[in-house]
C-alpha atoms as a PDB file:
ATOM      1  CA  UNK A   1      14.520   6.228  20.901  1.00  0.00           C
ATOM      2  CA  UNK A   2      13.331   3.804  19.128  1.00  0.00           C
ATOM      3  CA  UNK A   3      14.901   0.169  19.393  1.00  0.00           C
ATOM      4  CA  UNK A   4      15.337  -1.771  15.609  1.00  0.00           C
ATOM      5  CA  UNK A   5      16.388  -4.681  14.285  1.00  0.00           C
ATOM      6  CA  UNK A   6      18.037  -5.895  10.305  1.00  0.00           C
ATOM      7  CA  UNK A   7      16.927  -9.207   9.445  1.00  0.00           C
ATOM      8  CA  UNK A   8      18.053  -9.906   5.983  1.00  0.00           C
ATOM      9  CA  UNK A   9      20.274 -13.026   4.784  1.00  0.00           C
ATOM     10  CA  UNK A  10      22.868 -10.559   2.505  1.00  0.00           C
ATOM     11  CA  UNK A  11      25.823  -9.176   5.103  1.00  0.00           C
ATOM     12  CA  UNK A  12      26.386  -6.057   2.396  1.00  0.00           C
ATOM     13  CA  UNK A  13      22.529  -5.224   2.216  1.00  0.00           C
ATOM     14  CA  UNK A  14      22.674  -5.617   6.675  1.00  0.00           C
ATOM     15  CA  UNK A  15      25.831  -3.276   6.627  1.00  0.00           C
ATOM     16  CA  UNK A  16      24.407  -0.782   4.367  1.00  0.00           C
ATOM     17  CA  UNK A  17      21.284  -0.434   6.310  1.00  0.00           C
ATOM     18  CA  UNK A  18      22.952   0.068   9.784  1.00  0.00           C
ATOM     19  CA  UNK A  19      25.198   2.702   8.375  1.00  0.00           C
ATOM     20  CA  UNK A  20      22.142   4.647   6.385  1.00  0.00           C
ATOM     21  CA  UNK A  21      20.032   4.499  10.209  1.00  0.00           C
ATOM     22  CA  UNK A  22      23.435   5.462  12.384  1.00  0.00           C
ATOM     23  CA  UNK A  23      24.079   8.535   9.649  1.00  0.00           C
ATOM     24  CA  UNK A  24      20.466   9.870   9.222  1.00  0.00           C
ATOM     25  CA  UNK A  25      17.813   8.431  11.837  1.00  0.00           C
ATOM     26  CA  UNK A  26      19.111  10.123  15.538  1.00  0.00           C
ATOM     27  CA  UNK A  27      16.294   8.640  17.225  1.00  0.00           C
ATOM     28  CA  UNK A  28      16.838   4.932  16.210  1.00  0.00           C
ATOM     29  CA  UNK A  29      19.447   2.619  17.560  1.00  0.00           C
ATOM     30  CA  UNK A  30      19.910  -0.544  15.957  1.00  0.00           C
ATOM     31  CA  UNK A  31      20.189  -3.283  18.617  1.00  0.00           C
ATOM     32  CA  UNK A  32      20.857  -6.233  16.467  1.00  0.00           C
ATOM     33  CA  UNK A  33      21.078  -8.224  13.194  1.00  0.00           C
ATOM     34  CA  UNK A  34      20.021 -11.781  11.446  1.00  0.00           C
ATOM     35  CA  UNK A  35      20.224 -13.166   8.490  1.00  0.00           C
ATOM     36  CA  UNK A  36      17.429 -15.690   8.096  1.00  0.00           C
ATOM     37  CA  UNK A  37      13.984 -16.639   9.349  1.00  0.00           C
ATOM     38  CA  UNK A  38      14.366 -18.305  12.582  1.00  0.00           C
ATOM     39  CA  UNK A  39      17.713 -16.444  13.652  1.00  0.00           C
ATOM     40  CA  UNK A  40      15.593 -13.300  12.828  1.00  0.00           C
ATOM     41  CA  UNK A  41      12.528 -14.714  15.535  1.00  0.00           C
ATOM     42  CA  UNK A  42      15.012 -15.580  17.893  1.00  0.00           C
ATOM     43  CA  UNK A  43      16.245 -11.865  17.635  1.00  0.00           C
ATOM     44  CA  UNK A  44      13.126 -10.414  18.069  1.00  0.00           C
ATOM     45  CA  UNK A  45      11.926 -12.713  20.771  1.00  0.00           C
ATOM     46  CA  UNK A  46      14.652 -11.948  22.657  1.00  0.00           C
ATOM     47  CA  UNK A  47      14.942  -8.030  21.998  1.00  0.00           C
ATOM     48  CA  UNK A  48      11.631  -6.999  21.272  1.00  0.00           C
ATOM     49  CA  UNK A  49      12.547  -4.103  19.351  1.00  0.00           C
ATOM     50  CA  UNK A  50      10.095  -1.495  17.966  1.00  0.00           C
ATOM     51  CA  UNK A  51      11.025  -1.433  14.384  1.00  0.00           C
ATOM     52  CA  UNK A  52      12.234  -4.103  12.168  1.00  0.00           C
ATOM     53  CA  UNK A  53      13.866  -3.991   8.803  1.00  0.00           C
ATOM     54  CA  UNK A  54      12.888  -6.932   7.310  1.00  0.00           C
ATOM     55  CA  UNK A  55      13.974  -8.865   3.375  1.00  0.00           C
ATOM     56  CA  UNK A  56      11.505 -10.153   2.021  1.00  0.00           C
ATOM     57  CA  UNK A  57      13.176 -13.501   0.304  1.00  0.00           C
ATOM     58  CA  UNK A  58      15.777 -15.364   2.535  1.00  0.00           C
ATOM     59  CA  UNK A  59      17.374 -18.965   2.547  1.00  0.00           C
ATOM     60  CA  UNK A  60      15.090 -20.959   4.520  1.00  0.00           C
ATOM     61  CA  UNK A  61      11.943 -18.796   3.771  1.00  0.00           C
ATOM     62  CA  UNK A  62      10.630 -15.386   3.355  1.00  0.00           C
ATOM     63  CA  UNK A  63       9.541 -12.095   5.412  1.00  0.00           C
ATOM     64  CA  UNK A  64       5.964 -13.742   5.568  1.00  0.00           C
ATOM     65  CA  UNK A  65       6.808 -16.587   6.929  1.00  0.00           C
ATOM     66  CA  UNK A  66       8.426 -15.013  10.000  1.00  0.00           C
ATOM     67  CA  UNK A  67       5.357 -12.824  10.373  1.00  0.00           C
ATOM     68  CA  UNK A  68       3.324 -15.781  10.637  1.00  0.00           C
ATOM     69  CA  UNK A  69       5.504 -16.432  13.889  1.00  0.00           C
ATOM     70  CA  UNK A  70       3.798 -13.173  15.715  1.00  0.00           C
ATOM     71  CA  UNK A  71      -0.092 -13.584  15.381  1.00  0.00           C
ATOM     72  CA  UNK A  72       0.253  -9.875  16.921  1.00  0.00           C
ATOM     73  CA  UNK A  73       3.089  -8.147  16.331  1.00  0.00           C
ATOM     74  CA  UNK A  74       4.193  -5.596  18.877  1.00  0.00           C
ATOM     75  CA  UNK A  75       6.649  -4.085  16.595  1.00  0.00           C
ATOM     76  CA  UNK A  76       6.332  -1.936  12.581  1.00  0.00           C
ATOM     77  CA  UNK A  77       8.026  -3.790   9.790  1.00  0.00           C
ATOM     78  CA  UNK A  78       9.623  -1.723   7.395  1.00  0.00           C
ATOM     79  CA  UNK A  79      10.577  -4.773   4.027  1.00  0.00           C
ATOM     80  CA  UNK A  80      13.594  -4.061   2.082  1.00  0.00           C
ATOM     81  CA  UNK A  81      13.000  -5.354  -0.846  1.00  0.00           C
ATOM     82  CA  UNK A  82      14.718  -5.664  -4.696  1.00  0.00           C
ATOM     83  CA  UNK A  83      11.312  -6.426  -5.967  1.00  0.00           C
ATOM     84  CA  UNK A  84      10.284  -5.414  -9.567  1.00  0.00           C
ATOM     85  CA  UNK A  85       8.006  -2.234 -10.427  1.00  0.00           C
ATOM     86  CA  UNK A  86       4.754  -4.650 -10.214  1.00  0.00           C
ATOM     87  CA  UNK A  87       5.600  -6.111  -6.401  1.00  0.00           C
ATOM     88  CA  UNK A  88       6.427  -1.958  -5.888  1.00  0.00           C
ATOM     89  CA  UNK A  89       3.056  -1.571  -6.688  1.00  0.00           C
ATOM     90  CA  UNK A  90       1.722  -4.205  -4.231  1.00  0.00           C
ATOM     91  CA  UNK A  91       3.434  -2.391  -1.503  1.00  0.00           C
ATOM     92  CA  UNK A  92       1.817   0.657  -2.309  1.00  0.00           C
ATOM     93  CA  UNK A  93      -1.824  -0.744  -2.753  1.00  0.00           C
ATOM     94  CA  UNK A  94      -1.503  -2.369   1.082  1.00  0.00           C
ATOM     95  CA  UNK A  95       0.068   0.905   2.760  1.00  0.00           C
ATOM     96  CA  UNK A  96       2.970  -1.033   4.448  1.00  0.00           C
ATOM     97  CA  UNK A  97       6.301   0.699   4.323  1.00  0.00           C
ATOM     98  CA  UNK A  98       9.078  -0.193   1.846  1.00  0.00           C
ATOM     99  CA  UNK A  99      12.661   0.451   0.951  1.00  0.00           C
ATOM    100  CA  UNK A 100      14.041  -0.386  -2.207  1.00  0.00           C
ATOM    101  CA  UNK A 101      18.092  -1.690  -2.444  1.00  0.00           C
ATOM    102  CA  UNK A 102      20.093   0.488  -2.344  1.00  0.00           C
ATOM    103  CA  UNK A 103      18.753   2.593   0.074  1.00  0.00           C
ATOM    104  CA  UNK A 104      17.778   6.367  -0.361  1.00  0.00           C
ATOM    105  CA  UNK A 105      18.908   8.114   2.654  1.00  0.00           C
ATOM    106  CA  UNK A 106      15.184  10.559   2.011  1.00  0.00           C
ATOM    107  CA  UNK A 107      13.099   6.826   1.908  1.00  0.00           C
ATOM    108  CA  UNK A 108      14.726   5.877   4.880  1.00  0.00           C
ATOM    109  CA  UNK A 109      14.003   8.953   6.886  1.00  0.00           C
ATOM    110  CA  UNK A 110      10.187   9.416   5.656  1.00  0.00           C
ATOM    111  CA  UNK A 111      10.004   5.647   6.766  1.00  0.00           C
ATOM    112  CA  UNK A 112      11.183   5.669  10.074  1.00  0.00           C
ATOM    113  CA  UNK A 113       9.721   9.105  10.625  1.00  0.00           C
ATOM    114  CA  UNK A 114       6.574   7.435  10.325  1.00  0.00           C
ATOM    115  CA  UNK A 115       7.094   4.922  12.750  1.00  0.00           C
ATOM    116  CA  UNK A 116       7.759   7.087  15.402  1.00  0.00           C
ATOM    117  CA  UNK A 117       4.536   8.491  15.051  1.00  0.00           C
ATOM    118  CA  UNK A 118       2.789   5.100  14.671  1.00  0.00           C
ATOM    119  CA  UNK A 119       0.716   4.023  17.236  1.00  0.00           C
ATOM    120  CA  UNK A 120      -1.691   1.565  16.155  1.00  0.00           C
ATOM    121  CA  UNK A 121       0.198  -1.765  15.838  1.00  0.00           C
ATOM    122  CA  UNK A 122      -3.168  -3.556  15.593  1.00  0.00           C
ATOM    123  CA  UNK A 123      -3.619  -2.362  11.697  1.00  0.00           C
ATOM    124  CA  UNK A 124      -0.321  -3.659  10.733  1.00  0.00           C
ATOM    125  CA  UNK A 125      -1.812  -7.412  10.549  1.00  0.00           C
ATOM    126  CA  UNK A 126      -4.687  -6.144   8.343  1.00  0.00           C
ATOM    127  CA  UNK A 127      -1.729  -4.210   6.072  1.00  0.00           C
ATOM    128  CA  UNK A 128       0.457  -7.356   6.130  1.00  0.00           C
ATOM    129  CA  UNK A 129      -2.308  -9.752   4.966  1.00  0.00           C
ATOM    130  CA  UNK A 130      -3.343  -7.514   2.544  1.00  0.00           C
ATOM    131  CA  UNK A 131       0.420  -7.646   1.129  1.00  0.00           C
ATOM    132  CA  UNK A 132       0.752 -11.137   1.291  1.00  0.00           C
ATOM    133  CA  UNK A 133      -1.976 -11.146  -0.844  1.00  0.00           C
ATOM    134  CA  UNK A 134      -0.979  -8.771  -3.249  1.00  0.00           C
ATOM    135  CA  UNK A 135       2.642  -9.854  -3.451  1.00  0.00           C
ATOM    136  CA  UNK A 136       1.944 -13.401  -4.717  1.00  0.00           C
ATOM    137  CA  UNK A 137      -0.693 -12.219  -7.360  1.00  0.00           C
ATOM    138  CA  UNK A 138       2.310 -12.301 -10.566  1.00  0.00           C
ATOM    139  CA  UNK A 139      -0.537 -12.569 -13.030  1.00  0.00           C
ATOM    140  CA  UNK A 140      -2.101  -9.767 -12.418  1.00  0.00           C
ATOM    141  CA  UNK A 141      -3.034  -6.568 -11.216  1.00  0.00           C
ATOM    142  CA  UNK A 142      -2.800  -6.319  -7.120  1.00  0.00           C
ATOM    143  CA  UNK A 143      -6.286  -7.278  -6.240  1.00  0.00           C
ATOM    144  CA  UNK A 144      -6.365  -5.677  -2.409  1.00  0.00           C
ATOM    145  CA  UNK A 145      -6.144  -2.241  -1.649  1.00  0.00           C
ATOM    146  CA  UNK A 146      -6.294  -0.914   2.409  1.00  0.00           C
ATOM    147  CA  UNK A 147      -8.438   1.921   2.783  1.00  0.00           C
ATOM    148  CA  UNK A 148      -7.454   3.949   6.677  1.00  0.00           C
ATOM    149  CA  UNK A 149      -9.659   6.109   7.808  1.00  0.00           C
ATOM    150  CA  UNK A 150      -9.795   7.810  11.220  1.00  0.00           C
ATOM    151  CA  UNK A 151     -11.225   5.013  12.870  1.00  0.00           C
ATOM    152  CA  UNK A 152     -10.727   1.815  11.162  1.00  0.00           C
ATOM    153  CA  UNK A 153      -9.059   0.498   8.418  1.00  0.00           C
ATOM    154  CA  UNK A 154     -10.696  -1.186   5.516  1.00  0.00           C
ATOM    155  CA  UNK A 155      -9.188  -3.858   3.297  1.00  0.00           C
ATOM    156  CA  UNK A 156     -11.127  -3.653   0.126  1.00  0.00           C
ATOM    157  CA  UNK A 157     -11.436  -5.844  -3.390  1.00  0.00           C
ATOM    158  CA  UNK A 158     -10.278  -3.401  -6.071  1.00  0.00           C
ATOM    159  CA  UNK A 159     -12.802  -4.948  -8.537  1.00  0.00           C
ATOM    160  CA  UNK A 160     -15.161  -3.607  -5.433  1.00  0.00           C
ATOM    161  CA  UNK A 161     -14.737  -0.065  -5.908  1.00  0.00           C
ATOM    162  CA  UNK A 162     -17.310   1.699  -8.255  1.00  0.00           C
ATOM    163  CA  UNK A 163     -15.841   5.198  -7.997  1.00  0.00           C
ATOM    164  CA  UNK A 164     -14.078   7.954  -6.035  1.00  0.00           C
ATOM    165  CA  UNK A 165     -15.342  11.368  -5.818  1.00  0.00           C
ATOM    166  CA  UNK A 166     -12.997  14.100  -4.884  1.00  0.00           C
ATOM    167  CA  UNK A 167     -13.574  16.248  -1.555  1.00  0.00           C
ATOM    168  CA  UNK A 168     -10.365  18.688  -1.332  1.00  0.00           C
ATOM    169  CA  UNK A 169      -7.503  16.692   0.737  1.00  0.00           C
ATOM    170  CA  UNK A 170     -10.242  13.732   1.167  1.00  0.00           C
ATOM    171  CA  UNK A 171     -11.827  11.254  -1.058  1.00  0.00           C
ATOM    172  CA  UNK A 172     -14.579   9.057  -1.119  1.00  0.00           C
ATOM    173  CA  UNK A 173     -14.203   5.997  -1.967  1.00  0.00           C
ATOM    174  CA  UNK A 174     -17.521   4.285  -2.971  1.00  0.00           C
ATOM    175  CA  UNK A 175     -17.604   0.576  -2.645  1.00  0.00           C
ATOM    176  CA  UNK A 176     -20.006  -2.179  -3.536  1.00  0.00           C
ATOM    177  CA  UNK A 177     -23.474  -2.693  -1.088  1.00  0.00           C
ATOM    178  CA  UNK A 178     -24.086   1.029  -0.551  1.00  0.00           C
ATOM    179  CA  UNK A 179     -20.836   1.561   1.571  1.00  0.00           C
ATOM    180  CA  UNK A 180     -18.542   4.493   1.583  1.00  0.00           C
ATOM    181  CA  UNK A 181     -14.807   4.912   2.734  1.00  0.00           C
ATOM    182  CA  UNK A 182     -13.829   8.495   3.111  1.00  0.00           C
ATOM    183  CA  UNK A 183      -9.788   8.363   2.938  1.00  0.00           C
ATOM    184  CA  UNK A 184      -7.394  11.404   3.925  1.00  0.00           C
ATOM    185  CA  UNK A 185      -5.705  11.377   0.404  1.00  0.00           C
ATOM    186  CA  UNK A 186      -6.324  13.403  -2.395  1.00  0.00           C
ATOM    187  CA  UNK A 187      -8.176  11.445  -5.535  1.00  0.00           C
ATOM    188  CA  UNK A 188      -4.648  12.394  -7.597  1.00  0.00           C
ATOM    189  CA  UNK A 189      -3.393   9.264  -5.331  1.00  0.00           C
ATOM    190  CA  UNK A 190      -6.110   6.951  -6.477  1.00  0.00           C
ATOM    191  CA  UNK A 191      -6.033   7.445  -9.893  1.00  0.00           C
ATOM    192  CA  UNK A 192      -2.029   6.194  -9.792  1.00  0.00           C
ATOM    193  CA  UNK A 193      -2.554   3.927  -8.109  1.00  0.00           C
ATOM    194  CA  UNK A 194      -5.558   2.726 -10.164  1.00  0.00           C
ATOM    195  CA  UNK A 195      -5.573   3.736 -13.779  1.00  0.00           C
ATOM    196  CA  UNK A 196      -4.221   0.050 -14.433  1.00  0.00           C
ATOM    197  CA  UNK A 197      -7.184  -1.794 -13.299  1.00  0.00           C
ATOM    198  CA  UNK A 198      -9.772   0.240 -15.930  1.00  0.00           C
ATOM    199  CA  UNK A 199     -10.179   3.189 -13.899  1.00  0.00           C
ATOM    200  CA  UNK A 200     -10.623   6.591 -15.660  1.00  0.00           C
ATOM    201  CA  UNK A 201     -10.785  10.137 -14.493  1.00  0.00           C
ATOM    202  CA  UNK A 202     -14.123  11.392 -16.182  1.00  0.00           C
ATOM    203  CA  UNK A 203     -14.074  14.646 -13.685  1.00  0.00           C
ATOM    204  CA  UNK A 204     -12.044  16.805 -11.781  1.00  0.00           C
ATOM    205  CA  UNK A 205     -13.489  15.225  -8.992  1.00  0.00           C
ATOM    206  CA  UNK A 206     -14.303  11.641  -9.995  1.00  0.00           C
ATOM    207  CA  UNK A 207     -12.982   8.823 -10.756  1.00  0.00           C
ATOM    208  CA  UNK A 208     -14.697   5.547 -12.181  1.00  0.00           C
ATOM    209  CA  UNK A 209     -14.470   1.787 -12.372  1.00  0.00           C
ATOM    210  CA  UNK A 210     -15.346   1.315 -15.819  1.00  0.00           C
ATOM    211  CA  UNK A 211     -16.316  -2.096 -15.164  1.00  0.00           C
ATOM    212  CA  UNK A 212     -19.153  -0.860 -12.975  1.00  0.00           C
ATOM    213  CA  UNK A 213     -20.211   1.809 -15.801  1.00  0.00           C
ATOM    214  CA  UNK A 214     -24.144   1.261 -16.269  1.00  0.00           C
ATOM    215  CA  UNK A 215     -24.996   4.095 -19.056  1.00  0.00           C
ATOM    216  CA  UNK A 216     -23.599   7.309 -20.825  1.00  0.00           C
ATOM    217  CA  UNK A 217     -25.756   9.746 -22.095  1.00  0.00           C
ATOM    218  CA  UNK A 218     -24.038  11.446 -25.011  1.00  0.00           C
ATOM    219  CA  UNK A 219     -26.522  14.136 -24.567  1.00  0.00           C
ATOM    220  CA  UNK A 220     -26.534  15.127 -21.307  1.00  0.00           C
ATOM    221  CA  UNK A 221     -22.880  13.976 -21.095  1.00  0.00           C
ATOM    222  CA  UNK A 222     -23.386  11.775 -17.822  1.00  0.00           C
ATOM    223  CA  UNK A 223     -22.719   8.430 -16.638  1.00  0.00           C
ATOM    224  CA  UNK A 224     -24.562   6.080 -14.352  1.00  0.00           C
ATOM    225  CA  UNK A 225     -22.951   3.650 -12.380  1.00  0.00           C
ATOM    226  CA  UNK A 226     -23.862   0.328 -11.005  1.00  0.00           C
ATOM    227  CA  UNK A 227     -24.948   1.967  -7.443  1.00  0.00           C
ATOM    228  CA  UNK A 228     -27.311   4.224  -9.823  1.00  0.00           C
ATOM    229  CA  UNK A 229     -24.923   7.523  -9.099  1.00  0.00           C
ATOM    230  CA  UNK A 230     -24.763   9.610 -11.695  1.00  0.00           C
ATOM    231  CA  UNK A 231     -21.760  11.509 -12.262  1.00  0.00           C
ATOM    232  CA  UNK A 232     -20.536  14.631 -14.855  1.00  0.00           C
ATOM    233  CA  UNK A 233     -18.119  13.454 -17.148  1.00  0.00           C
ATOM    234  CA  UNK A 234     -15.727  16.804 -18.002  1.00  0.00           C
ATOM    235  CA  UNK A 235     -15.847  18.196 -21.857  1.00  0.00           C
ATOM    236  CA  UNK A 236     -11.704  16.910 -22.103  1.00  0.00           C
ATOM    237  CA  UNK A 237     -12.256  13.439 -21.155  1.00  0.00           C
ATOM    238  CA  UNK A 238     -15.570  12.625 -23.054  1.00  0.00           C
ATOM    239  CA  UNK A 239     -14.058  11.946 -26.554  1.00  0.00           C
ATOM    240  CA  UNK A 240     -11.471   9.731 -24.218  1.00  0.00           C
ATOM    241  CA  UNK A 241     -14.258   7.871 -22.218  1.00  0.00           C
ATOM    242  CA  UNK A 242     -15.813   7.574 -25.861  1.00  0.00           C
ATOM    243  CA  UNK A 243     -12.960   5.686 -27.662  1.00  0.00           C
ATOM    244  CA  UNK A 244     -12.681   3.606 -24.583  1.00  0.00           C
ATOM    245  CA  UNK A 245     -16.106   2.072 -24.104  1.00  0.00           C
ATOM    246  CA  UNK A 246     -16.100   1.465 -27.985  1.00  0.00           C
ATOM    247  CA  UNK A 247     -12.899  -0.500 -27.000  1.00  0.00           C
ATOM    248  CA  UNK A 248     -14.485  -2.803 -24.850  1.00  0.00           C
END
């Protein structure tokens, strides 16, 4: 069973949240509430639950700020958030958890679901810095993506990443100074979550930074990146790549 907590400063959004986890999550029991930043530390300092709903702006700060307060957090945050389709995005780039208000009894379930099969608590610092990050960047595209792998997880400059080649339910993620990141997700993923930030599908199984786009031979219909990799570009998506690099 595992032990939660609702720490968010709206009594409706607290309410709704306890009755979505008492209808569809069995194996969580929510063992208390708070509705701002220091009543929510106090709450988990003295219940040290395992999972934590948390809002993301409150009254006398936000959901950061009370991470701050746990250097090393022995519990998963799951935000709530209202957030706009950009600070969606942000969540998704930095692989932390999210539900969006009002709650969708499927979200909720896939969410906890994966917390009861989380058990490395260490990579949730990496994921919430890389959030934090991501979250304040208004201007912009989110400029951190986290990269998991079996063993480690990377946090990784977006503007980094010269390419992703395709390897059935893996891809390879192909970074700058010769290192590669081989992710369990397909490269359908990345280019979603990418095609924003001048990425473009040239192949069935690649996917390029076109800011790190060396050459294209019209001829042999190729492309050479910046790590000198030279990568098919599919007979469909030439006369695209071709309008875009006159664009530039």
């Amino acid at each position: 069973m595992l032990k939660a907590v609702i720490i968010d400063d709206e009594k409706k959004a607290r309410e709704a949240i306890k009755l979505a986890v008492e209808i569809y999550c069995e194996k969580t029991e929510i063992i208390g509430e708070a509705s701002s930043v220091q009543s929510g530390y106090d709450l988990i300092k003295s219940t040290s639950p395992d999972l934590i709903f948390l809002d993301i702006k409150m009254q006398d700060g936000s959901g950061f700020d009370l991470l701050k307060k746990f250097p090393e957090p022995e519990f998963i945050p799951i935000f709530v958030t209202a957030y706009n389709h950009y600070a969606i995005k942000a969540f998704k780039y930095s692989a932390i958890d999210y539900l969006v208000k009002p709650i969708d009894s499927d979200e909720l379930i896939n969410a906890v679901g994966k917390a009861e099969k989380f058990n490395e608590k260490k990579d949730i610092i990496a994921k919430i810095e890389a959030l934090n990050t991501n979250i304040t960047n208004k201007l912009s595209e989110p400029k951190k993506l986290v990269l998991k792998t079996e063993h480690n997880i990377y946090i990784v400059n977006v503007c980094d990443i010269i390419h992703c080649e395709s390897d059935g339910n893996y891809t390879s993620v192909f970074v700058k100074n010769e290192k590669k990141i081989v992710v369990s997700k397909i490269i359908k993923e990345f280019e979603e979550l990418l095609k924003q930030n001048n990425f473009l599908r040239i192949h069935q199984s690649h996917l390029i930074n076109l800011n790190h786009l060396s050459s294209y031979d019209k001829y042999t219909s190729r492309v050479t990146m910046d790590d000198n990799i030279k990568l098919p570009v599919s007979v469909r998506k030439k006369n695209l790549l071709i309008d875009l690099l006159n664009k530039l």
